[in-house]
PDB file of N, CA and C in Angstrom:
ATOM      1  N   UNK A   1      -7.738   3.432  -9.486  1.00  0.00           N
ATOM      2  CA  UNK A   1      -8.160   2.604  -8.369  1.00  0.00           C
ATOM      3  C   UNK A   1      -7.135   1.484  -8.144  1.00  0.00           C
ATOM      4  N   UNK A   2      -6.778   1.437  -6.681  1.00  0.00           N
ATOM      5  CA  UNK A   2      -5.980  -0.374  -6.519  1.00  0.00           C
ATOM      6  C   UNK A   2      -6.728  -0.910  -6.020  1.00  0.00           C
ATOM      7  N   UNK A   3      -6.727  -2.174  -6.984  1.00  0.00           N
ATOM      8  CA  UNK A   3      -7.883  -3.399  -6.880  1.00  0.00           C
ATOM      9  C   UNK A   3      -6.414  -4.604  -6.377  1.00  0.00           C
ATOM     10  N   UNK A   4      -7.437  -5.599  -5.003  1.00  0.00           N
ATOM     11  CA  UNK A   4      -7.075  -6.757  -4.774  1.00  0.00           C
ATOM     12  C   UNK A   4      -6.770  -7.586  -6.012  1.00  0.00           C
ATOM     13  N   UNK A   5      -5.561  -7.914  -6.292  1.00  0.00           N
ATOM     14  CA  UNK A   5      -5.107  -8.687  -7.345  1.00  0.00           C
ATOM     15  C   UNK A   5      -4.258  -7.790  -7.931  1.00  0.00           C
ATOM     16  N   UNK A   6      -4.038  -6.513  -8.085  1.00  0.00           N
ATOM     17  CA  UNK A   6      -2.993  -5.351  -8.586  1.00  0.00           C
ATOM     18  C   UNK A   6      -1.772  -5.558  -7.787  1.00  0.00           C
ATOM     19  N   UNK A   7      -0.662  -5.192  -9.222  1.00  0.00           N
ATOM     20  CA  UNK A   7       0.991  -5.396  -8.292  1.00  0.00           C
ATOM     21  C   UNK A   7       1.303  -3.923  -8.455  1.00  0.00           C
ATOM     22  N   UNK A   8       1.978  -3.723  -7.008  1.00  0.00           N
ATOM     23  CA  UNK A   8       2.362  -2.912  -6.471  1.00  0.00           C
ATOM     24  C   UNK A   8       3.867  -2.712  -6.249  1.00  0.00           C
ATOM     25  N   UNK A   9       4.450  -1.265  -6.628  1.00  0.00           N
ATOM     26  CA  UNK A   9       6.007  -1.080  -5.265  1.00  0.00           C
ATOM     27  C   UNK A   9       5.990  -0.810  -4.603  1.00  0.00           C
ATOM     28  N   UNK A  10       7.036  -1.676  -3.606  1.00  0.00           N
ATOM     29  CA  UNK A  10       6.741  -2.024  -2.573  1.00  0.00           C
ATOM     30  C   UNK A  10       7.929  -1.628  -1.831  1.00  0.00           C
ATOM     31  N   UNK A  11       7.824  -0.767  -0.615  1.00  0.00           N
ATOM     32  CA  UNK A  11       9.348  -0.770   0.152  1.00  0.00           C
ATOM     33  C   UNK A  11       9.000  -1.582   1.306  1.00  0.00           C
ATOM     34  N   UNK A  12       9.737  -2.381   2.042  1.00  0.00           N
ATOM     35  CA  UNK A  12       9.798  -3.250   3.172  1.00  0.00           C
ATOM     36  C   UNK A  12      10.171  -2.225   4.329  1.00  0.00           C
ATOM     37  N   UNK A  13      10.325  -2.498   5.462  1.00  0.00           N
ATOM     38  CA  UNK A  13      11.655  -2.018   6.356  1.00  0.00           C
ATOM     39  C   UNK A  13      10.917  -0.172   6.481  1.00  0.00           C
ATOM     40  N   UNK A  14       9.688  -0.006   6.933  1.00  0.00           N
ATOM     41  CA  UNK A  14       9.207   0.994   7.365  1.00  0.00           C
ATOM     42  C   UNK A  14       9.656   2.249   5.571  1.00  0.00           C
ATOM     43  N   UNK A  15       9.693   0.989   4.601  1.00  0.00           N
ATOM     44  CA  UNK A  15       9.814   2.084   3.408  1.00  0.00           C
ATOM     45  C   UNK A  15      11.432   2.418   3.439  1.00  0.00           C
ATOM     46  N   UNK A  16      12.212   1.681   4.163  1.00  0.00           N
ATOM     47  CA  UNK A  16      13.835   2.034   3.676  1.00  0.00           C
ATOM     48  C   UNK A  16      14.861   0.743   2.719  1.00  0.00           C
ATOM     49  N   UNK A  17      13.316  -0.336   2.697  1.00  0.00           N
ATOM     50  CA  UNK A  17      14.722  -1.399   1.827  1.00  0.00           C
ATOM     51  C   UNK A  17      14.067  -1.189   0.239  1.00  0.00           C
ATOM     52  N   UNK A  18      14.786  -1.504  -0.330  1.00  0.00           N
ATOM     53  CA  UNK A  18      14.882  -1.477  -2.043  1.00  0.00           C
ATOM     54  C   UNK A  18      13.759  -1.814  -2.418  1.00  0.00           C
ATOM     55  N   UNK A  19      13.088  -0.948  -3.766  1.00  0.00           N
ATOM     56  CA  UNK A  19      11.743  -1.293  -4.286  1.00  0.00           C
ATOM     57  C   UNK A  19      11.567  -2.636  -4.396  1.00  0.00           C
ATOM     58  N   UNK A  20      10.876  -3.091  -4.675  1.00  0.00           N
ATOM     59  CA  UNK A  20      10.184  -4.587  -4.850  1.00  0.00           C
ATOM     60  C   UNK A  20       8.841  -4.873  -5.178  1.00  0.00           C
ATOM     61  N   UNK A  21       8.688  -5.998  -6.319  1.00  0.00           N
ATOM     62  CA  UNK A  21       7.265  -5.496  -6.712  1.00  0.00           C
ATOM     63  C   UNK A  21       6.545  -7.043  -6.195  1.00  0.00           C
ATOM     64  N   UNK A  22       5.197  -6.489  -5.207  1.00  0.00           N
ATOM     65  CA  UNK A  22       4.190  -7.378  -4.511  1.00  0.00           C
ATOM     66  C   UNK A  22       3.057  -7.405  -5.135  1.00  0.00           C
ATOM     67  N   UNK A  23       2.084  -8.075  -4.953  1.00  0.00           N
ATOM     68  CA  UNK A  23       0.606  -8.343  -5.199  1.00  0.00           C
ATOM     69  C   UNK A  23      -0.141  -7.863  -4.144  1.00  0.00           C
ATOM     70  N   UNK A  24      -1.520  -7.098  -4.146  1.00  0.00           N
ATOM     71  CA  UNK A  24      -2.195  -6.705  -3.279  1.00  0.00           C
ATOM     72  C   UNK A  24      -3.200  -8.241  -3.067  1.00  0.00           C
ATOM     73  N   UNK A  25      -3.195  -8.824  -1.904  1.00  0.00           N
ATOM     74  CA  UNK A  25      -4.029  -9.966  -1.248  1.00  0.00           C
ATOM     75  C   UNK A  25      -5.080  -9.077  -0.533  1.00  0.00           C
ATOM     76  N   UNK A  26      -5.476  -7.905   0.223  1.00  0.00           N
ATOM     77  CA  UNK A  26      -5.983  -7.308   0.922  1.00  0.00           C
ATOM     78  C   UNK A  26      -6.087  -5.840   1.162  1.00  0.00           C
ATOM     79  N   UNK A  27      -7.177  -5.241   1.413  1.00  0.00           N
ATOM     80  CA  UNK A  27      -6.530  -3.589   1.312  1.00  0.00           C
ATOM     81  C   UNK A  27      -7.959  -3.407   2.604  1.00  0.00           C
ATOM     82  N   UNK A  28      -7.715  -2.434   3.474  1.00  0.00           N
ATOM     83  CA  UNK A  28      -8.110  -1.918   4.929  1.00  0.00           C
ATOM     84  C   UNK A  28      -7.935  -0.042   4.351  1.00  0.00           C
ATOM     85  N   UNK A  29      -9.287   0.088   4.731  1.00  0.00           N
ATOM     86  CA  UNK A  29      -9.097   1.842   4.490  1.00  0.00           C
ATOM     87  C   UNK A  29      -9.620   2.327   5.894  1.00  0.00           C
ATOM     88  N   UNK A  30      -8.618   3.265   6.725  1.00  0.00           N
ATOM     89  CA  UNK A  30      -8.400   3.534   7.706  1.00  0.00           C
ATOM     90  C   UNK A  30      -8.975   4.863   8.175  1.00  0.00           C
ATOM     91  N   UNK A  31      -9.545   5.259   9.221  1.00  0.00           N
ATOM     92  CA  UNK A  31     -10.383   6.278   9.064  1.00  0.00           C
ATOM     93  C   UNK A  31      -9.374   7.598   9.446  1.00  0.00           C
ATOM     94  N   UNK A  32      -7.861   7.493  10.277  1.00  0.00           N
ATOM     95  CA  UNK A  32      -7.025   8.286  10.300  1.00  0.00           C
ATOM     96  C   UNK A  32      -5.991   7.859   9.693  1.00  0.00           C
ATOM     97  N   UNK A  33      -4.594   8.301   9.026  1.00  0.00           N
ATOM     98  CA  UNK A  33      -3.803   7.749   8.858  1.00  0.00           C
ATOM     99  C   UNK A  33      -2.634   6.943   9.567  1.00  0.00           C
ATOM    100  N   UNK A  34      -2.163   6.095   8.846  1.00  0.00           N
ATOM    101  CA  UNK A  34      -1.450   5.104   9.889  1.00  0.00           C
ATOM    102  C   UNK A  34      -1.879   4.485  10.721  1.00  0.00           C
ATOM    103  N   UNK A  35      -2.992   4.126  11.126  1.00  0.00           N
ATOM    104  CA  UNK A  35      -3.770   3.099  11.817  1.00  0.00           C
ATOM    105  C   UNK A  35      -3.610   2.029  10.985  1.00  0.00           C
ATOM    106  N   UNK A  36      -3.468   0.887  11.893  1.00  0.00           N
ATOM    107  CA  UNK A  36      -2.939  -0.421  10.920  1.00  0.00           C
ATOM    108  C   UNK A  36      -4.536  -1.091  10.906  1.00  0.00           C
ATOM    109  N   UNK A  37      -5.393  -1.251  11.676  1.00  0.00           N
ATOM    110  CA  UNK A  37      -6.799  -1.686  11.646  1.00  0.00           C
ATOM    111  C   UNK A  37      -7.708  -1.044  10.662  1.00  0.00           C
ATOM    112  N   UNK A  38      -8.766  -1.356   9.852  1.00  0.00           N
ATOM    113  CA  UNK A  38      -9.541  -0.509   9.190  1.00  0.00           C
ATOM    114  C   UNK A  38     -10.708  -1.471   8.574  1.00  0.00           C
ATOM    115  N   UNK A  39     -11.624  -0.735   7.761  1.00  0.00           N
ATOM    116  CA  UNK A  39     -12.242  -1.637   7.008  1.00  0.00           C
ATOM    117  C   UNK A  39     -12.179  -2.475   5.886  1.00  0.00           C
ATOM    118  N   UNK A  40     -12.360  -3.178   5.719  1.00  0.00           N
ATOM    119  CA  UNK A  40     -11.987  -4.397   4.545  1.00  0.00           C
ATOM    120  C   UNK A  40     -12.719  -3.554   3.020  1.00  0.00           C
ATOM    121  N   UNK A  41     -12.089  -3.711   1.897  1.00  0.00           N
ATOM    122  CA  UNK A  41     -12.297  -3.446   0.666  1.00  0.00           C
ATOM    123  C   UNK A  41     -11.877  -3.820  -0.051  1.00  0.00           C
ATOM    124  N   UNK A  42     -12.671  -4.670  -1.361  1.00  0.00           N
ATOM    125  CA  UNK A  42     -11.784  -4.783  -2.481  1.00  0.00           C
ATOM    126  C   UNK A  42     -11.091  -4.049  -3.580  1.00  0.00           C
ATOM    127  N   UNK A  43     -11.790  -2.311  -3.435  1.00  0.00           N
ATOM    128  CA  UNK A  43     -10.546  -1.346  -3.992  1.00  0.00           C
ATOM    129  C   UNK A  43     -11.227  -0.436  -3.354  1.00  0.00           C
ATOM    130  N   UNK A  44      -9.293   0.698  -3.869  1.00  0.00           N
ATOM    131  CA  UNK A  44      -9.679   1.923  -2.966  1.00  0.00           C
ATOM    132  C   UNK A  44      -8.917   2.742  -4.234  1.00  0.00           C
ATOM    133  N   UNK A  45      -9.553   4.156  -3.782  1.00  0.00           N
ATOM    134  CA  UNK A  45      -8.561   4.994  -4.546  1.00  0.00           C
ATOM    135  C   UNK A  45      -6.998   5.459  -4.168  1.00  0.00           C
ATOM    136  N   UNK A  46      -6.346   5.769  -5.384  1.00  0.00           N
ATOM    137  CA  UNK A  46      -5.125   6.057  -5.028  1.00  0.00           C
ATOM    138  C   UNK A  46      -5.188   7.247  -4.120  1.00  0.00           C
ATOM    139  N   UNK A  47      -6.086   8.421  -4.413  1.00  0.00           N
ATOM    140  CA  UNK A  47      -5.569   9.571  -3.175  1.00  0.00           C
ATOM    141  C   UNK A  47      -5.507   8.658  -2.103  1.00  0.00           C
ATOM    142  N   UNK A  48      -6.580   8.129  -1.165  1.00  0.00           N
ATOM    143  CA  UNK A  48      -6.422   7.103   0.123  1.00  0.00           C
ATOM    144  C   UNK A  48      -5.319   6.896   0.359  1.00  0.00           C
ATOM    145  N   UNK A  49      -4.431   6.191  -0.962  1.00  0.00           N
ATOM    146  CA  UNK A  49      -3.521   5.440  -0.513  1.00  0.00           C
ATOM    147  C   UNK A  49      -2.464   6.600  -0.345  1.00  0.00           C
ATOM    148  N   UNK A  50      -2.525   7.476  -0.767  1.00  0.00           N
ATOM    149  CA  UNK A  50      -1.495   8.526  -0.649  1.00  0.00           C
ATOM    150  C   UNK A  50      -1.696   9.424   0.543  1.00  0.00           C
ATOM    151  N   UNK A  51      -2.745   9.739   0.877  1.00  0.00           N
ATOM    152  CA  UNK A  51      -3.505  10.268   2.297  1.00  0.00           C
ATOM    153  C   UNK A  51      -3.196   9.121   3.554  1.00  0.00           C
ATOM    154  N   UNK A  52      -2.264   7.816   2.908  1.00  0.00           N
ATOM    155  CA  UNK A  52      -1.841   6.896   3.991  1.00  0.00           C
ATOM    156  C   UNK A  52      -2.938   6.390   5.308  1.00  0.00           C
ATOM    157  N   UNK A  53      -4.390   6.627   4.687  1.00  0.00           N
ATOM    158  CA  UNK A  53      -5.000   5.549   4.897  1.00  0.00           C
ATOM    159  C   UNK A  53      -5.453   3.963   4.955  1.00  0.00           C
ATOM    160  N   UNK A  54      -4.461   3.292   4.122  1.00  0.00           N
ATOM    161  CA  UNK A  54      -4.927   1.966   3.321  1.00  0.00           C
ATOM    162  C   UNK A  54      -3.471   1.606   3.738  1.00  0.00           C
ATOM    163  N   UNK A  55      -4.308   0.145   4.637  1.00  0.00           N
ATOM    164  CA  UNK A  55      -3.206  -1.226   4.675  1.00  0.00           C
ATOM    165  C   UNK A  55      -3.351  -2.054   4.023  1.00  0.00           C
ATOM    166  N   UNK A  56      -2.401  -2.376   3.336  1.00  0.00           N
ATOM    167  CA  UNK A  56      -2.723  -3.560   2.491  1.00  0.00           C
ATOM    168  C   UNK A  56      -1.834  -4.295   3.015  1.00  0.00           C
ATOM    169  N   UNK A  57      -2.543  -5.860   2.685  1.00  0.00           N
ATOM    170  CA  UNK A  57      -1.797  -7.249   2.509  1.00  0.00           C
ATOM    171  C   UNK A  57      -1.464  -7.611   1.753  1.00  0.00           C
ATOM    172  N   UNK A  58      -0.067  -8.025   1.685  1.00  0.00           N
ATOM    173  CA  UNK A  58       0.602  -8.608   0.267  1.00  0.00           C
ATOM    174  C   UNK A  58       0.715  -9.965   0.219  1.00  0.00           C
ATOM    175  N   UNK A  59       0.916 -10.697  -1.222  1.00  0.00           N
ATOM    176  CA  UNK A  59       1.255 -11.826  -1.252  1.00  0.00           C
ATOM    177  C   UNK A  59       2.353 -12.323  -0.749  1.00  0.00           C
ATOM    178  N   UNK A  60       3.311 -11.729  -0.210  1.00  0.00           N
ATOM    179  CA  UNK A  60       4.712 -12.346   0.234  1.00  0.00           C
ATOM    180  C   UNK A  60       4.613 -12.403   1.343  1.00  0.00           C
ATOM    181  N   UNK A  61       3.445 -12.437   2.240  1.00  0.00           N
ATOM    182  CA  UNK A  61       3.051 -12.467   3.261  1.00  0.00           C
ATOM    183  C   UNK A  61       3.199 -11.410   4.994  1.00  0.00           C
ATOM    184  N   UNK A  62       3.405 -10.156   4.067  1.00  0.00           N
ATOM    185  CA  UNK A  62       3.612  -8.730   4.832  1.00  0.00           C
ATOM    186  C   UNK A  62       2.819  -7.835   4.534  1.00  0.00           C
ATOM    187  N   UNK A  63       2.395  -7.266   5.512  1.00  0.00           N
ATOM    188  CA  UNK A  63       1.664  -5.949   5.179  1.00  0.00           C
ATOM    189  C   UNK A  63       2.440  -4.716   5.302  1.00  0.00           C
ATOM    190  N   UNK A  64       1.943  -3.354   4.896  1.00  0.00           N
ATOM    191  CA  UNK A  64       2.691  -2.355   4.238  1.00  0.00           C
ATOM    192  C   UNK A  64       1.172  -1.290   4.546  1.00  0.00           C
ATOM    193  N   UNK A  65       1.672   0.339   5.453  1.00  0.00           N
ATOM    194  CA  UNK A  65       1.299   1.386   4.959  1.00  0.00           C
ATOM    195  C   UNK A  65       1.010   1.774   3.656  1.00  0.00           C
ATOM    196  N   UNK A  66      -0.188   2.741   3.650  1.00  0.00           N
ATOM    197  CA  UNK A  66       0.042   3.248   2.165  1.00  0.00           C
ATOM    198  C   UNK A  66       1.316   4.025   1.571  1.00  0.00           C
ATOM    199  N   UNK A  67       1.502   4.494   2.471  1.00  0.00           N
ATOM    200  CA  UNK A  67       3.003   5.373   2.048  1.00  0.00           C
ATOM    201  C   UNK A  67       4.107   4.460   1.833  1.00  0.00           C
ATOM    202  N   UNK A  68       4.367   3.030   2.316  1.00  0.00           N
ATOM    203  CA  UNK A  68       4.948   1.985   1.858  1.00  0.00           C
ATOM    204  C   UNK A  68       4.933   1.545   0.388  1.00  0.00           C
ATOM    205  N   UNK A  69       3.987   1.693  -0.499  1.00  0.00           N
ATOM    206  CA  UNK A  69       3.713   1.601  -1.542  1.00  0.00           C
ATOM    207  C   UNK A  69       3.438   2.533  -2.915  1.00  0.00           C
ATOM    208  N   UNK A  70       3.526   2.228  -3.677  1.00  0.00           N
ATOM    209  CA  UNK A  70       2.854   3.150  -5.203  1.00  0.00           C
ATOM    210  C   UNK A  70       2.729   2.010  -6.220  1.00  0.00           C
ATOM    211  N   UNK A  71       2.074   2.794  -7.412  1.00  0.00           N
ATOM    212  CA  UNK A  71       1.913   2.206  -8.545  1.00  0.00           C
ATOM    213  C   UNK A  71       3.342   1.494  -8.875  1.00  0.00           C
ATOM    214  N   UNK A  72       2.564   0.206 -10.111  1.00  0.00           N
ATOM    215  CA  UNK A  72       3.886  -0.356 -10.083  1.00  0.00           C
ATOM    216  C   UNK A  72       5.117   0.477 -11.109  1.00  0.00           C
ATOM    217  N   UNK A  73       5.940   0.206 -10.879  1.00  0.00           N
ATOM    218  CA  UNK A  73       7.272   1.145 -11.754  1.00  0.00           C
ATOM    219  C   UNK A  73       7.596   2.699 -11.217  1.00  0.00           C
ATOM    220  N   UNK A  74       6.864   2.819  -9.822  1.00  0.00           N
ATOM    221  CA  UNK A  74       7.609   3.956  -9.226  1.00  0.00           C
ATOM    222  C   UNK A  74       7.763   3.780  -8.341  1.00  0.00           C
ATOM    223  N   UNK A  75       8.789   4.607  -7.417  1.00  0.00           N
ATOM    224  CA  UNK A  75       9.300   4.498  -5.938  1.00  0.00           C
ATOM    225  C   UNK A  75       7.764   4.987  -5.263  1.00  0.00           C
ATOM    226  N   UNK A  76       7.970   4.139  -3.891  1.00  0.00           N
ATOM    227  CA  UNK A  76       7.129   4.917  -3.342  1.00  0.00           C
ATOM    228  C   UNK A  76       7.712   6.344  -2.439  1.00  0.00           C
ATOM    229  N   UNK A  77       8.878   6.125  -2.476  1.00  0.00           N
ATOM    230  CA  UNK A  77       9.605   7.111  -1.470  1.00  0.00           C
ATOM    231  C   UNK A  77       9.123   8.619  -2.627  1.00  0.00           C
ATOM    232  N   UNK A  78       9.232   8.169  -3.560  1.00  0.00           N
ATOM    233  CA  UNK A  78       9.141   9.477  -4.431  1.00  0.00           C
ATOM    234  C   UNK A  78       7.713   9.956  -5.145  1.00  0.00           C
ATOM    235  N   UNK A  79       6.913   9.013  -4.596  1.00  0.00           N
ATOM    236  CA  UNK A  79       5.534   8.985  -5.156  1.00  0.00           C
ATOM    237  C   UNK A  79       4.663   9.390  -4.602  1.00  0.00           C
ATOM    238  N   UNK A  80       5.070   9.286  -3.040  1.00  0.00           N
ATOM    239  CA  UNK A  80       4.903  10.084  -1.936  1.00  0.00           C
ATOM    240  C   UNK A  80       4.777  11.962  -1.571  1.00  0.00           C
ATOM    241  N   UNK A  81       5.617  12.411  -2.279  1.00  0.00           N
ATOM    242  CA  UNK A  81       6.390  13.351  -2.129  1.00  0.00           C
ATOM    243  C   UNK A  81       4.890  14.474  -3.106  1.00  0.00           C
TER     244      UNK A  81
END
């Protein structure tokens, strides 16, 4: 499960700039994928986030697709896959 308060990798830049590791402030589970609107939750499961339902808000003050993200210590480009 990613729970609000879990750090995340993180790609910026539609998922093309260099990993980076964020804090989840917020997570939105989306009823299609890639919809940036959704419902508010304080966790979701990882399939979701891999099914690129779930926006989350980060602490650095950006939000990010699920496919923008993975667990921490892996790419998401490859976590994806």
């Amino acid at each position: 499960m990613l729970k609000i308060g879990d750090t995340v990798a993180w790609r910026h830049a539609w998922g093309t700039d260099p990993v980076a590791d964020a804090v989840v402030t917020g997570l939105d589970i989306t009823f299609y994928p890639r919809e940036k609107y959704g419902d508010p939750a304080e966790e979701v499961s990882w399939d979701l986030v891999q099914q690129n339902r779930v926006v989350v808000s980060l602490s650095n003050s950006c939000w990010a697709y699920g496919s923008q993200i993975s667990p921490q210590g892996t790419d998401p480009n490859q976590w994806h896959k």
